[in-house]
Structure formats: structure tokens, C-alpha cells
Protein backbone atom coordinates (compact mmCIF):
# COMPACT_ATOMS: atom_id res chain seq x y z
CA UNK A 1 162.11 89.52 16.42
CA UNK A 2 159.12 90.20 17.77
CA UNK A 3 157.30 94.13 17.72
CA UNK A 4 156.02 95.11 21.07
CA UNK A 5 152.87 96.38 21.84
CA UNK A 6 149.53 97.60 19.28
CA UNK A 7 149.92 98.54 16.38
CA UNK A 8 147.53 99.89 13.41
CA UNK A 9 148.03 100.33 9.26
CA UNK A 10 145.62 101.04 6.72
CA UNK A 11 146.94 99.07 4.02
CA UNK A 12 147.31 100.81 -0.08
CA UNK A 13 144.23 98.28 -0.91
CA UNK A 14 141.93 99.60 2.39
CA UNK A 15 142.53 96.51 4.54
CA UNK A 16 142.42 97.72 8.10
CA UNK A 17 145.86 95.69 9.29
CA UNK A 18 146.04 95.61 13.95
CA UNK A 19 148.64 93.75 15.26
CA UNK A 20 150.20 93.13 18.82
CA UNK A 21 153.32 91.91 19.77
CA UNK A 22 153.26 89.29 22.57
CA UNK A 23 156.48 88.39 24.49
CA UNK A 24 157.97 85.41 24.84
CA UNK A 25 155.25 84.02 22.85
CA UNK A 26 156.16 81.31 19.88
CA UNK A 27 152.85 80.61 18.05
CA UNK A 28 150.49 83.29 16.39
CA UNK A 29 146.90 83.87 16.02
CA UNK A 30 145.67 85.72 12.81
CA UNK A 31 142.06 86.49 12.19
CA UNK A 32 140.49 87.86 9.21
CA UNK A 33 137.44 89.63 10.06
CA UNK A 34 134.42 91.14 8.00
CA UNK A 35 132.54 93.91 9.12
CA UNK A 36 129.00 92.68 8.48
CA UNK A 37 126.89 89.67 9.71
CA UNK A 38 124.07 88.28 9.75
CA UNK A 39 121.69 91.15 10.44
CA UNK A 40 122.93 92.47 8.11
CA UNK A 41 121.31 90.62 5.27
CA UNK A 42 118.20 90.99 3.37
CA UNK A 43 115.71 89.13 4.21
CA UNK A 44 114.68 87.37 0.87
CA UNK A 45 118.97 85.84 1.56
CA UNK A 46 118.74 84.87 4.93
CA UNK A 47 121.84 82.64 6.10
CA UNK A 48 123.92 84.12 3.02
CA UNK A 49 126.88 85.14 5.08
CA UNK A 50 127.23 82.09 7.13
CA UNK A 51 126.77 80.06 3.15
CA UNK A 52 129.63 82.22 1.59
CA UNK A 53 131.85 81.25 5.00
CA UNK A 54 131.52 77.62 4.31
CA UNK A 55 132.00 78.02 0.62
CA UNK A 56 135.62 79.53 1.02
CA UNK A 57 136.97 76.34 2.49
CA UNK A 58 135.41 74.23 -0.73
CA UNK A 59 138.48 75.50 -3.48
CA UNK A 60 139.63 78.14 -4.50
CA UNK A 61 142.33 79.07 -7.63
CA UNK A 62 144.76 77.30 -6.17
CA UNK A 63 143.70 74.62 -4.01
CA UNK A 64 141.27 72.50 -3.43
CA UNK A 65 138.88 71.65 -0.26
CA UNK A 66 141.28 68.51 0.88
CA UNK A 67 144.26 70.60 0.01
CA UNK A 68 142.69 73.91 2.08
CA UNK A 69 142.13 71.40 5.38
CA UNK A 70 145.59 69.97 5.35
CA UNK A 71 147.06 73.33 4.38
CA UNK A 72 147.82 74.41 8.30
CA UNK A 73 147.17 71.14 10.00
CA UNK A 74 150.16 69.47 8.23
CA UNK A 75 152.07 72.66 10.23
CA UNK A 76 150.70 71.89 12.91
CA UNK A 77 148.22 74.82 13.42
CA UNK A 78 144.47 74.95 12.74
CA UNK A 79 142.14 77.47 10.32
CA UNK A 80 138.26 77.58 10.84
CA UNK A 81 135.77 80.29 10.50
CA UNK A 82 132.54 81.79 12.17
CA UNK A 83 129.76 83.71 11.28
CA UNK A 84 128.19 86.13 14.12
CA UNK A 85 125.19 88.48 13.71
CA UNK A 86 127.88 91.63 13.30
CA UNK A 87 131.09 90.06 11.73
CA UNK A 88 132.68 86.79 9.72
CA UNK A 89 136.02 86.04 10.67
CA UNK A 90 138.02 83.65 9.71
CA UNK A 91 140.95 83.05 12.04
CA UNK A 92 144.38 80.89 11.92
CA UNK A 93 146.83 79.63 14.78
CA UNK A 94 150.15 78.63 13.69
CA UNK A 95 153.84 78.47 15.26
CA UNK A 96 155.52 82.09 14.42
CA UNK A 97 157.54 80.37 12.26
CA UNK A 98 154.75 79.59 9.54
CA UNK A 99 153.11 82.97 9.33
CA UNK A 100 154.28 83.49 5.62
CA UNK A 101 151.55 79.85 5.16
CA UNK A 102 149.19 81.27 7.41
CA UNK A 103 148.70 84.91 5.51
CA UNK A 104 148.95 82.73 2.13
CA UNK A 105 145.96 80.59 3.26
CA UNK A 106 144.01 83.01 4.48
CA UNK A 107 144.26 85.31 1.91
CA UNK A 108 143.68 82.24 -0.96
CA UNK A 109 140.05 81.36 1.07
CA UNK A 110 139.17 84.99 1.28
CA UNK A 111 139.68 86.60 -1.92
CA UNK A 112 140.07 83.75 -4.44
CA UNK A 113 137.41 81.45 -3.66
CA UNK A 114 135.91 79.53 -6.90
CA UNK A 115 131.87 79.24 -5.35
CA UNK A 116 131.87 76.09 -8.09
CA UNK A 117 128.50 74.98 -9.11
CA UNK A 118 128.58 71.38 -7.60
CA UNK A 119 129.79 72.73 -4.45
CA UNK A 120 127.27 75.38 -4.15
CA UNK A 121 124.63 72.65 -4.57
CA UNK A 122 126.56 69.91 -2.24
CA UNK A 123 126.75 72.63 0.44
CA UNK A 124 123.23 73.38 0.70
CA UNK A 125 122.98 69.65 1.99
CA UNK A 126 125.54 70.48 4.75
CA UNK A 127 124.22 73.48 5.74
CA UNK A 128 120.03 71.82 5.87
CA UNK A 129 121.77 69.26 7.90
CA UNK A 130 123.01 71.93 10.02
CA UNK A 131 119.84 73.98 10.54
CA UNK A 132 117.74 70.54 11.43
CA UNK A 133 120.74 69.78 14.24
CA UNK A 134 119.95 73.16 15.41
CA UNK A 135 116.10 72.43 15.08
CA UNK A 136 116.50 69.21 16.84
CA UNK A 137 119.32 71.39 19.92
CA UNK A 138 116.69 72.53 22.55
CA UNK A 139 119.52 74.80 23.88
CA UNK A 140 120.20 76.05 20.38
CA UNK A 141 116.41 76.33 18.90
CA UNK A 142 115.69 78.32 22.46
CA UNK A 143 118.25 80.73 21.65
CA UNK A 144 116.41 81.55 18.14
CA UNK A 145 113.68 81.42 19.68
CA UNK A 146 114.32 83.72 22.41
CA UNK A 147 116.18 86.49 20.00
CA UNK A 148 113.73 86.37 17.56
CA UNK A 149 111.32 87.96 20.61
CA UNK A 150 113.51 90.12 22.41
CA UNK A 151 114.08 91.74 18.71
CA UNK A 152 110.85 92.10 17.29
CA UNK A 153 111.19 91.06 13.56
CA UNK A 154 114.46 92.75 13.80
CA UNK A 155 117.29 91.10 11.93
CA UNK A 156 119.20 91.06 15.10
CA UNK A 157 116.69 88.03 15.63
CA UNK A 158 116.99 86.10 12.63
CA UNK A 159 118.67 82.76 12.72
CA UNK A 160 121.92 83.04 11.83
CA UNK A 161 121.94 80.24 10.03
CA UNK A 162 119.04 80.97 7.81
CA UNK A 163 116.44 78.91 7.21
CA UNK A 164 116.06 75.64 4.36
CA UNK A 165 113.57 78.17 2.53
CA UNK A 166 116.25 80.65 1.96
CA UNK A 167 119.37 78.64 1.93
CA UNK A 168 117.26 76.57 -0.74
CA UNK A 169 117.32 79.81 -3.36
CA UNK A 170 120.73 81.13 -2.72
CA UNK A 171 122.66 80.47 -6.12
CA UNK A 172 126.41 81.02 -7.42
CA UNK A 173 125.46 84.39 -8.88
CA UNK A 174 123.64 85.45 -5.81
CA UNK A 175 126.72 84.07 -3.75
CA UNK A 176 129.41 85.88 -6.00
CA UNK A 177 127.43 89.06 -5.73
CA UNK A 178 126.97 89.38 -1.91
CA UNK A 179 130.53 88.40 -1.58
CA UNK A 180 132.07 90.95 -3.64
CA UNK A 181 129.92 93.42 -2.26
CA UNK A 182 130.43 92.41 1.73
CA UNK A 183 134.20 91.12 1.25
CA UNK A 184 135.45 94.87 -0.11
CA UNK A 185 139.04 95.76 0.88
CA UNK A 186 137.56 98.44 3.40
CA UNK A 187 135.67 96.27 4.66
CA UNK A 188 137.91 93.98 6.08
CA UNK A 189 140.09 93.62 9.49
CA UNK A 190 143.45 92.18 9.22
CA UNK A 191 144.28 91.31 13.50
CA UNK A 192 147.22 89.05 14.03
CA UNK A 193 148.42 88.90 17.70
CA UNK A 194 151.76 86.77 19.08
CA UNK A 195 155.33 86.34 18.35
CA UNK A 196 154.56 88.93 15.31
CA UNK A 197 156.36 91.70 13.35
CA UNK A 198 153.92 94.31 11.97
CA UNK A 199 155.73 95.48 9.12
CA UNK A 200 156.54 92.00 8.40
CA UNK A 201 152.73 91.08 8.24
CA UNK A 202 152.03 94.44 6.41
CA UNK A 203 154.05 93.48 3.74
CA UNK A 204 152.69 89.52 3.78
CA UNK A 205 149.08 91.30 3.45
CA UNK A 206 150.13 93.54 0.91
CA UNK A 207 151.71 90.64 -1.51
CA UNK A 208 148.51 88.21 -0.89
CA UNK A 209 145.55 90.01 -0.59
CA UNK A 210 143.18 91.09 -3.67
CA UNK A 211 139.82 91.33 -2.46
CA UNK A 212 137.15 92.10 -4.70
CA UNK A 213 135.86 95.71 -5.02
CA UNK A 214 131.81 95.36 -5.93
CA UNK A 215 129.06 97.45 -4.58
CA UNK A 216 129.18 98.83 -0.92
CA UNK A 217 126.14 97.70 0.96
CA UNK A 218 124.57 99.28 3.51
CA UNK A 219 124.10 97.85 7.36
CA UNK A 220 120.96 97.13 8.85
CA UNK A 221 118.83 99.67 10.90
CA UNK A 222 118.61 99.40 14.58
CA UNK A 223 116.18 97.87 16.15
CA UNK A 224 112.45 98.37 16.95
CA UNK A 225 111.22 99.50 20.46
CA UNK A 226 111.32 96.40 22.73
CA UNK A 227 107.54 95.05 24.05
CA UNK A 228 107.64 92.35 26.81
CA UNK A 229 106.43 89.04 24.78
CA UNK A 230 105.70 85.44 26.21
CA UNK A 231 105.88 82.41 24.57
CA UNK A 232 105.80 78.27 25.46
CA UNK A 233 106.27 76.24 22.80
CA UNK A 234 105.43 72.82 23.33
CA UNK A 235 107.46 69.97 22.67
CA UNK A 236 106.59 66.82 24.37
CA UNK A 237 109.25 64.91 23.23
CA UNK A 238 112.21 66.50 25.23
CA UNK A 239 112.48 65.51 29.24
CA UNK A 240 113.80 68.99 29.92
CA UNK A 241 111.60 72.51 29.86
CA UNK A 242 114.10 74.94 28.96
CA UNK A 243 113.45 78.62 30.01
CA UNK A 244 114.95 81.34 28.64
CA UNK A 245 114.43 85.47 29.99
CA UNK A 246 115.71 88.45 28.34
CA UNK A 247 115.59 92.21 28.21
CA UNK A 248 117.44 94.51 26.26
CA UNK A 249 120.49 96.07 27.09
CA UNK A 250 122.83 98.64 26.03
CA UNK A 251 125.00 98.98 22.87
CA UNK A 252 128.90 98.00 22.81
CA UNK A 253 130.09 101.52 22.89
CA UNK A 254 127.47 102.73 25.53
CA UNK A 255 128.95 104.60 28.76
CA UNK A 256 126.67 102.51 31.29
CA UNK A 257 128.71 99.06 29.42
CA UNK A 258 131.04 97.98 32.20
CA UNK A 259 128.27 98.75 35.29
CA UNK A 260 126.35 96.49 33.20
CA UNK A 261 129.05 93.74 32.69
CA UNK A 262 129.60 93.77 36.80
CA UNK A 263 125.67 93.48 37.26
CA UNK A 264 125.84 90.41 34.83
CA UNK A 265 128.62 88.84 36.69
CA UNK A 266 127.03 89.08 40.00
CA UNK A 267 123.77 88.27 38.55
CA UNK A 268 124.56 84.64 36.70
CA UNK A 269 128.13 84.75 35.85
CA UNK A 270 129.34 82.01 38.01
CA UNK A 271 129.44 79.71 40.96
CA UNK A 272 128.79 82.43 43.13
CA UNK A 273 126.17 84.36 41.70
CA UNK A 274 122.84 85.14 42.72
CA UNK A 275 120.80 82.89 39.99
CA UNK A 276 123.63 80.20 40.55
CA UNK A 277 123.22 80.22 44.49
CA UNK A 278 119.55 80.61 44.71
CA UNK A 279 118.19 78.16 41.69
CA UNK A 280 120.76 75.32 41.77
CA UNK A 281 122.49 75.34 44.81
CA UNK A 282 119.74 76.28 47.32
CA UNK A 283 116.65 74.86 45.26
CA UNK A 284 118.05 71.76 43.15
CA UNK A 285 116.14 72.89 40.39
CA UNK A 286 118.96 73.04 37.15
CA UNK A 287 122.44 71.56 36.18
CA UNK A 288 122.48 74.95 34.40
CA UNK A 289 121.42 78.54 35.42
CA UNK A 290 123.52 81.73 33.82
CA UNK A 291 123.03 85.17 32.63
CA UNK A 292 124.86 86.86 29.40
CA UNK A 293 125.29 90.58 28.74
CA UNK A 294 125.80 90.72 24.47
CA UNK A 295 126.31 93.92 23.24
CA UNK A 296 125.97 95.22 19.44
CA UNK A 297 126.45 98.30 17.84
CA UNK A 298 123.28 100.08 18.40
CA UNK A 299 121.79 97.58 20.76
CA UNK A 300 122.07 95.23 23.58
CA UNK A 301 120.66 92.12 25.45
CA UNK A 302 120.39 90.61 28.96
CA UNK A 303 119.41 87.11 29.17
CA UNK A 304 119.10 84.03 31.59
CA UNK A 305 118.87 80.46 30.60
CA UNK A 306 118.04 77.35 32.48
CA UNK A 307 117.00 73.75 32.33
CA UNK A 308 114.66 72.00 34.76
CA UNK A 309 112.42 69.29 35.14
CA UNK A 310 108.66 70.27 33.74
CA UNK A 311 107.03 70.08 36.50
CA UNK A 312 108.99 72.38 38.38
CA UNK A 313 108.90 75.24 35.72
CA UNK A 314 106.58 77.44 37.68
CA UNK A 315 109.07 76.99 40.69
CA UNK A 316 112.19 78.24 39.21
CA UNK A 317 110.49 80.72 37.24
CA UNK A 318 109.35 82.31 41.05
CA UNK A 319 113.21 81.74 42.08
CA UNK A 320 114.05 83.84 39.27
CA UNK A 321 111.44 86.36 39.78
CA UNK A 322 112.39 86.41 43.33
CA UNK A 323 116.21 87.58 42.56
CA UNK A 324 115.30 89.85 39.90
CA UNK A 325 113.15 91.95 41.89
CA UNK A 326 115.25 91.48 44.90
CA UNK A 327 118.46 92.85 42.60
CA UNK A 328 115.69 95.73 41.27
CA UNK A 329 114.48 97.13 44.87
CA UNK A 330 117.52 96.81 46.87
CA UNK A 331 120.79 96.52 44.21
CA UNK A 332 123.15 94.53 45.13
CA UNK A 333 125.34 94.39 48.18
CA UNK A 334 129.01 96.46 47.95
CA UNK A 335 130.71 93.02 48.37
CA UNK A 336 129.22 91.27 45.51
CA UNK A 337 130.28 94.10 43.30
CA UNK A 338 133.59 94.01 44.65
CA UNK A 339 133.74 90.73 44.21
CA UNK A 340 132.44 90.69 40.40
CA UNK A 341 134.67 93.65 39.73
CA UNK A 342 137.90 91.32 40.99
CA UNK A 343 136.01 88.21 39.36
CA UNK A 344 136.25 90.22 35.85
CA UNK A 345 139.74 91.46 36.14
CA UNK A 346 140.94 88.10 36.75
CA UNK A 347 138.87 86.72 33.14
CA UNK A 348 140.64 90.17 31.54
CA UNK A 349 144.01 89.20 32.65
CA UNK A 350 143.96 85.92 32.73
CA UNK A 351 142.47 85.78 29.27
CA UNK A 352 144.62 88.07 27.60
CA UNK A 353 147.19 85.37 28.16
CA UNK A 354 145.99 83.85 24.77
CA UNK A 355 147.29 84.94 21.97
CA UNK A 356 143.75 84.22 20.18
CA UNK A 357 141.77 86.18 22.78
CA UNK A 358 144.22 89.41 22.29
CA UNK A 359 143.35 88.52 18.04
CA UNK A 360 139.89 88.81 19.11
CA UNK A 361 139.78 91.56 21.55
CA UNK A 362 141.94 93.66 18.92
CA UNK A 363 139.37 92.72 15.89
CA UNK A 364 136.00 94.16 18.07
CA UNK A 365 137.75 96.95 19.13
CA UNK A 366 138.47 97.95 15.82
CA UNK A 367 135.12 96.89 14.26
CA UNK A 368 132.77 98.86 17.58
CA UNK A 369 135.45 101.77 18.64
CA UNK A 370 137.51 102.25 15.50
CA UNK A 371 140.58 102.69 18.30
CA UNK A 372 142.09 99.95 20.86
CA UNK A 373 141.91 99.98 24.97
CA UNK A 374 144.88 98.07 26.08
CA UNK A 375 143.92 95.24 28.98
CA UNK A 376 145.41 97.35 31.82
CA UNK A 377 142.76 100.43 30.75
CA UNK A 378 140.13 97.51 30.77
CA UNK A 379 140.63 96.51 34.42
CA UNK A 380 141.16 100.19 35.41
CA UNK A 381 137.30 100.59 34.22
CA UNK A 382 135.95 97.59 35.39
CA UNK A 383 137.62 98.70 38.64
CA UNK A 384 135.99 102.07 38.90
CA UNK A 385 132.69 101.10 38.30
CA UNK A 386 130.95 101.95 42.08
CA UNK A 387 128.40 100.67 43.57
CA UNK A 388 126.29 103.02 42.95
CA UNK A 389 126.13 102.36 39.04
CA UNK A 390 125.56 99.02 39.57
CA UNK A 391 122.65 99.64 41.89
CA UNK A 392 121.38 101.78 39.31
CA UNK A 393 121.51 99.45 36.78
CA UNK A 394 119.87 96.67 38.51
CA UNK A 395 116.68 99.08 39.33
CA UNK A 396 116.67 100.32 35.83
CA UNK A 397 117.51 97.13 33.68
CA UNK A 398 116.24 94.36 36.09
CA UNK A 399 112.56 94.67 36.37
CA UNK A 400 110.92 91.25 35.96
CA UNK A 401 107.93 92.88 34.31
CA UNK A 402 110.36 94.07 30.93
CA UNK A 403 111.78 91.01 30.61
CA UNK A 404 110.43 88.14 27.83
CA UNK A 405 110.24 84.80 28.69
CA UNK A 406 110.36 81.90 26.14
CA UNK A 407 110.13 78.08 27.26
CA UNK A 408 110.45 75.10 25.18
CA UNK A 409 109.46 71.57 26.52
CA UNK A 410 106.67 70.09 27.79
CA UNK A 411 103.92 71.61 29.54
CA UNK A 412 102.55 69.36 32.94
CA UNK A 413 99.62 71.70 33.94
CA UNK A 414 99.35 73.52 30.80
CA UNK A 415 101.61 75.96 28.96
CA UNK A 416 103.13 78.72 30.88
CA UNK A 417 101.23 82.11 30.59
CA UNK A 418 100.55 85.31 31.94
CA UNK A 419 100.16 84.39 35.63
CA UNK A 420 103.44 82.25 35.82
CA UNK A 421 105.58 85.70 34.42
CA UNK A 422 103.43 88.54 34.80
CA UNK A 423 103.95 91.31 31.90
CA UNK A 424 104.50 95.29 32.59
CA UNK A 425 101.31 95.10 29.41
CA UNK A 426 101.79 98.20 27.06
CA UNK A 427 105.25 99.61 28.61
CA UNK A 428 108.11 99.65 27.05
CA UNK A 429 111.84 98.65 28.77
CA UNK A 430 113.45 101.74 30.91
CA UNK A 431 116.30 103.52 28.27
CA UNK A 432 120.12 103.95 28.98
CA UNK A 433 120.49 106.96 31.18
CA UNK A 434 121.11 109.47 29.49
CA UNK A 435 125.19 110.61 29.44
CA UNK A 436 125.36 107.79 32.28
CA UNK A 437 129.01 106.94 33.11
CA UNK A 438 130.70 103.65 34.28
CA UNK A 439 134.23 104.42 34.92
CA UNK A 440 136.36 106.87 33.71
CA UNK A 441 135.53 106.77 29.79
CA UNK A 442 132.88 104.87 27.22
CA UNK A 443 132.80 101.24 27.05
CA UNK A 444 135.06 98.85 25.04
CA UNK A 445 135.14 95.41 24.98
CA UNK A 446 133.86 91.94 22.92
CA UNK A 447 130.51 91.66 22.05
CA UNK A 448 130.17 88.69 23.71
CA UNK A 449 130.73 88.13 27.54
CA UNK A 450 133.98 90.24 27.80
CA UNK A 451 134.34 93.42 30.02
């Protein structure tokens, strides 16, 4: 049978357990989440989090790496992992059925993992591999590139990855250490979503888990006040100059979150968007043009990203300009924020149809808002944000002038500068209003692209 509806437990051991019964679902997603990332690590052991992830898939007390890959793919289900700049989870889909396997193997790669010598040292080859395929990804190395400005030294702008430097020194004792201390019972999220039980996956937890108990450690501070930077770094060997803008935002739980989310939409979240409209379909100038709203727990980020031809950098860099100011004098029309309100409801709704996305969704809510908001109060807020908000967001967060600008590519006429994206020099990015409201209560949603 399957339990209906949220529920929470904190376990005997301090493991946070959220489930939500699906109907007429048959499968199950199960995530395992961590409540500290990337920016959260010292510097000096940079890439440490996303290290210890891959090392609990290379053995643990019980089974080894072949043995951990075929353990839910001979079920028919998957297991992976991620690291993020906030959170590690690592996640599970399975047929209902096999949820007594799925808990089993989750809990064996989280808590008993062996961090053996030869793997630690085989790893660090994977994971250099991995950081020169990101070095060698113009869309990824833009992205670092790009956060590492809009962050200013901040760890919220340090490559998740790490770098060869860093990932070089990390050793088993260092590894063991950070994991005991980051992998504590209280700090893990148990979310399973699906055909589910919840006392039946309260007592699976109970029986499997053992996580190890070291020293808390503390999360990183927010970040610095934001400057408006510009960089081009040159790289003549890519056909593409890829452009990247961002200013910063507003924090997960901020009230002004959802008038933000529909300012995104309308801005570069699709087809019909302004960016979309104006740089691809009116212009020809990129494949790809799209705005992201991420929000974090004490801070947030709007960016745009786009790919042209070098030679017509300067061009789409006006287009841009053009909307941004456009969207910052005037605000948007009251049809394209009805129509980005609708176009989010149907991603809420329409999403929540996954029994992974609901995992997700009830993970971050946990993590950011320590409570849940069902989908139905998540459309009801996207719904009430007015126009008004939106227009005030736009004049607020949309200034060209506070947004940074990083390009990567080549550089016909000479690297971008100061005249191609003009700088408000020596001011800082307009604040979150003060007590500002979008709809009828805070904000709550994923930290990444979800209202």
C-alpha cells in the first residue's frame, strides 16, 4: 500500500527522513542528500566533496565497485550521485518492489565506504581527466569563469570540481576526516517519493543507516558585496565567442523569489522570451540564448548565456543591452507576465509528475525552508505574483550597468572592453527590497530553475 501525501520523521540516529506518497505510481525515487557543498569547503581542499562522492561508488564493507554498479541495474533501476555548491545527494530509482535493495545500497555507499588507498590514488586520475574535459567545455569553463566574477573570491565561485592543485593533495586521512565530519547523521536528508510507505522506509533507514558522528563543521559565510567586473579571455582556438552576463539575485527563501522566477521566464526562459525573440529569432545571431535565476541560501544569481560567431560579439552584446534596458525602463507588458506565470505552472505541474522531481523538490525544501509547500501552494504563488512586482523587479535587478560580462573565444577587432558593456564604475548592484512580497508568503522552491 501506498501512504498518501508528505510526510516528515526525525529518525533516533538524526537522519531527517521526507517522504511522499504518489498514486498509482509503481517505481520509486530515493535520494540521499547532504547538507553541505562545495562552498562549503576550505580552500586549501577544494573539490573535496565532489572526491568523497566518487569515492563511495569505489567499495565499501561489503561490496565492491563492479558489485555497487550492478547492484540496482541488475533490478532494473539506476543509482548515481551529484555534487552542487550547497548539497551532495546521492539518489536511486527503482520499481516499488525493490526498495528494501535500494535503502540497502544507499545506505552501504554512504556510511560504509572503505576510501582504499589504490582507489584514492586511481581516482585522482578520473577526476584530472574530468577537470581538463571541463577546461577543454567552452560552455562549462564559461560557467567557472563567469561565477568566479559574479562572486568575488567567494566560495560560491569556486569550481566545483576543484582544481588538479588541490585534488593532487587530498589524501585518505584528509578524505576520512571531511567525510565523517560533513556525512553526520544530522546532517543528512533521507527524501524518497513514489509508490512508498513512510513507516516502511523509516524502519528500512533505521536498520541500514550508521553514519559516522565526527566533528560538526561550520558553513561558509555569505558572500562579498557584488562590483560589476569584465573579462575576455582569449582563446583562438574555438570558432564560437561565448558570452556570458550576470548579476546577483536574491536568496532561496527571499520574499521577492517567485516575481523574480516570472521575470526570468519572460526574460530567457523559452521560445517566447524576450532574449529568445530578439537575439535568435529576429537577429540570427545564436543557436542558444537563455537566462537562469539560481538561488542559494544567503544569495542569488541572474545570468544569460549565448554563443555567436566572433565577429558579431559586439552585435548581440547591443541586442542584449537593448532588452535589458528596455525590461529596466518600461517592465514588461501584463501579457508576458501572464503568460510566464501560466508558462511556470505548467513546468510545476507537469513536472511534479516525476516521481524524481517530487524526491528533489521535497530534499530543497527541507535543506532551504526546514518545512514543505505542496505543488498546488506553488502555483497559487506563482499565480499571485502581479505585474507590478515584476515591473519592479526588472527596474531594480535588470540594469545593464550591474551586470558582469565574461566572454571566451576569439577576439576579431580586439578583446571586448569597456565600450562594448559599459560599467555602472564604483556602484554596487540595487538590494532586495526590503520586506518586498511576491505572493501571498516567502519563497520556496529548487535552487535551480524551479518556481
Amino acid at each position: 500500500m501506498t501512504d498518501l501525501g508528505y510526510r516528515k520523521a526525525l529518525l533516533p540516529s538524526g537522519i531527517t527522513l521526507l517522504t511522499e506518497g504518489v498514486p498509482d505510481r509503481r517505481s520509486i525515487a530515493v535520494g540521499v542528500w547532504v547538507r553541505a557543498g562545495a562552498r562549503d569547503e576550505p580552500a586549501e581542499l577544494l573539490g573535496i566533496s565532489h572526491f568523497i562522492e566518487h569515492m563511495m561508488f569505489k567499495g565499501t564493507e561489503h561490496r565492491d565497485a563492479r558489485a555497487i554498479a550492478a547492484s540496482l541495474e541488475s533490478l532494473g533501476g539506476h543509482l548515481d550521485a551529484f555534487t552542487a555548491r550547497e548539497e551532495v545527494c546521492y539518489y536511486a530509482r527503482a520499481l516499488a518492489e525493490h526498495l528494501p535493495e535500494v535503502v540497502d545500497v544507499l545506505s552501504d555507499i554512504v556510511c560504509h565506504s572503505r576510501f582504499a588507498e589504490t582507489e584514492v590514488d586511481r581516482e585522482k586520475s578520473v577526476v584530472h581527466e574530468e577537470i581538463s574535459s571541463c577546461e577543454d567545455n567552452p560552455e562549462d569553463k564559461i560557467v567557472d569563469l563567469l561565477c568566479e566574477q559574479v562572486w568575488g573570491g567567494h566560495a560560491l565561485g569556486r569550481p566545483i570540481l576543484g582544481t588538479a592543485e588541490t585534488v593532487t593533495g587530498l589524501s585518505r586521512t584528509l578524505l576520512r576526516g571531511y567525510f565523517s565530519s560533513r556525512y553526520r547523521p544530522d546532517q543528512l536528508v533521507v527524501a524518497a517519493a513514489g509508490a512508498v510507505e513512510h513507516d516502511r522506509v523509516a524502519e528500512l533507514v533505521v536498520r541500514h543507516f550508521a553514519p559516522p558522528r565526527g566533528e560538526r563543521l561550520p558553513f561558509s559565510e555569505p558572500p562579498p558585496p557584488f562590483r560589476p567586473s569584465l573579462q575576455h579571455v582569449r582563446r583562438d582556438d574555438l570558432h564560437q565567442l561565448y558570452l556570458a552576463l550576470a548579476t546577483r539575485g536574491v536568496a532561496y527563501t527571499d520574499p521577492e523569489r517567485y516575481a523574480l522566477v516570472v521575470l526570468n521566464t519572460l526574460l530567457g526562459g523559452g521560445m517566447s522570451s524576450r532574449l529568445f525573440q530578439s537575439v535568435r529569432e529576429e537577429a540570427g545571431l545564436a543557436y542558444s540564448v537563455y537566462s537562469t535565476a539560481d538561488f542559494y541560501r544567503d544569495a542569488g544569481m541572474i545570468s544569460i548565456q549565448l554563443g555567436v560567431s566572433p565577429e558579431r560579439g559586439r552585435e548581440a552584446l547591443a541586442r542584449v543591452r537593448e532588452e535589458l534596458q528596455r525590461l529596466c525602463d518600461e517592465g514588461p507588458t501584463e501579457q508576458e507576465v501572464a503568460a510566464a506565470r501560466w508558462q511556470i505552472k505548467g513546468s510545476v505541474v507537469m513536472g511534479h509528475e516525476s516521481v524524481s522531481n517530487r524526491m528533489v523538490h521535497l530534499a530543497h525544501e527541507e535543506i532551504y525552508r526546514g518545512h514543505y509547500t505542496p505543488p498546488e501552494e506553488q502555483v497559487a504563488r506563482v499565480l499571485a505574483v502581479t505585474h507590478a512586482q515584476v515591473k519592479d523587479a526588472a527596474h531594480r535587478f535588470l540594469s545593464p550597468g550591474h551586470f558582469v560580462l565574461t566572454a571566451l573565444g576569439p577576439a576579431p577587432g580586439g578583446v571586448l572592453g569597456d565600450r562594448d558593456w559599459p560599467m555602472a564604475a564604483g556602484e554596487q548592484a540595487p538590494a532586495p527590497a526590503p520586506g518586498a512580497a511576491a505572493g501571498s508568503a516567502g519563497a520556496a522552491a529548487r535552487a535551480r530553475h524551479e518556481a
